[in-house]
Protein backbone atom coordinates (compact mmCIF):
# COMPACT_ATOMS: atom_id res chain seq x y z
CA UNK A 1 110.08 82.37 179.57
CA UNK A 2 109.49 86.27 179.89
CA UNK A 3 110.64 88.75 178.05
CA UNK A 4 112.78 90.33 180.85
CA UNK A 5 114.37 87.04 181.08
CA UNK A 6 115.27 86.86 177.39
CA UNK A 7 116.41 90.47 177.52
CA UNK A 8 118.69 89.30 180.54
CA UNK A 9 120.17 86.93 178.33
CA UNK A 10 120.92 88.74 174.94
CA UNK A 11 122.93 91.15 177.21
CA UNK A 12 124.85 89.35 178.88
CA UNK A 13 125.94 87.57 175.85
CA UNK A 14 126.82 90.24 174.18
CA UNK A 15 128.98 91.57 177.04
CA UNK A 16 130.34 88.31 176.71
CA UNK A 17 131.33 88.20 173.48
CA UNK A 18 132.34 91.34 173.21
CA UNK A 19 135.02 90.48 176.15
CA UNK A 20 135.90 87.53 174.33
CA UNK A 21 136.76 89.46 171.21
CA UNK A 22 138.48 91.93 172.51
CA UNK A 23 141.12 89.41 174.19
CA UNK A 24 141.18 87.22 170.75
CA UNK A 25 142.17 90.44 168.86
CA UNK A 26 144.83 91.41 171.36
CA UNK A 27 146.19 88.13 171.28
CA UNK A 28 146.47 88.37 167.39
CA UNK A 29 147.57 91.37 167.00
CA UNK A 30 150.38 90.50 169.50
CA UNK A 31 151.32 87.65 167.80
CA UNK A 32 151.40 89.58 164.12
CA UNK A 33 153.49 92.29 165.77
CA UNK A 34 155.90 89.51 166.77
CA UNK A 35 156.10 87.80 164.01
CA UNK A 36 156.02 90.76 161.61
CA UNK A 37 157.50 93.71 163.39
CA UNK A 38 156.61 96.97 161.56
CA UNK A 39 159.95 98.27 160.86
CA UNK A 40 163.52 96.15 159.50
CA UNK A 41 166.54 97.11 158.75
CA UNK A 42 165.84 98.09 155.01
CA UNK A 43 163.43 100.34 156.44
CA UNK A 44 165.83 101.82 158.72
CA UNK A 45 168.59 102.08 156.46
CA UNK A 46 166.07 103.75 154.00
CA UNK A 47 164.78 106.43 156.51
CA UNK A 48 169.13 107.06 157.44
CA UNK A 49 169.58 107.77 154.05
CA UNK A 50 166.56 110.13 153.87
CA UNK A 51 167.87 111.77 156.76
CA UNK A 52 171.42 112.09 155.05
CA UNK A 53 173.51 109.41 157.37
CA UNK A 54 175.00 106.80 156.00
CA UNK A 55 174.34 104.03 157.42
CA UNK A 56 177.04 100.84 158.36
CA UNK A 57 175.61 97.63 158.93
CA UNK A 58 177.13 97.52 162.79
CA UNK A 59 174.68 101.08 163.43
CA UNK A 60 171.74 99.70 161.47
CA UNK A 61 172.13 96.15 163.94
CA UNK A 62 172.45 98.19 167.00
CA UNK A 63 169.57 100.76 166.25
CA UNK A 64 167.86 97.22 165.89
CA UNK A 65 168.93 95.88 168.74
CA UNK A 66 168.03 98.82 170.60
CA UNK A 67 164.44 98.88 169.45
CA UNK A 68 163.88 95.33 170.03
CA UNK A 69 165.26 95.65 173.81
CA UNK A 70 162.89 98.95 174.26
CA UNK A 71 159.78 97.21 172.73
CA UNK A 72 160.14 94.05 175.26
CA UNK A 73 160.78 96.59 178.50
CA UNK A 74 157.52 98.33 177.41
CA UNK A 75 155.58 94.68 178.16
């Protein structure tokens, strides 16, 4: 085989597998994200308190709520 040949291939498998990782770490990270969203409610109650509210547990599940509904509208 030629080198041009050879050079043909090394390309296009590394467009290839660059594609191919790119798609397997958005999958993961999508899945992560669902299963371990980056903020809870401790964390929310802890930034209220920071910000001098105090928090009840019916705002804390609705702030909750609310950034649950926004993150699956953004999809």
């Amino acid at each position: 085989m030629s080198t041009g040949i050879w050079i043909l291939i090394v390309v296009i498998a590394v467009l290839v597998g660059a594609v191919g990782g790119f798609f397997a770490a958005r999958k993961y990270m999508e899945s992560y994200l669902k299963n371990n969203p980056p903020i809870n409610e401790d964390m929310l109650r802890t930034m209220m308190l920071q910000m001098g509210q105090k928090p009840s547990q019916k705002k804390l599940h609705q702030m909750m709520t609310s950034m649950q509904n926004q993150s699956k509208h953004q999809k």
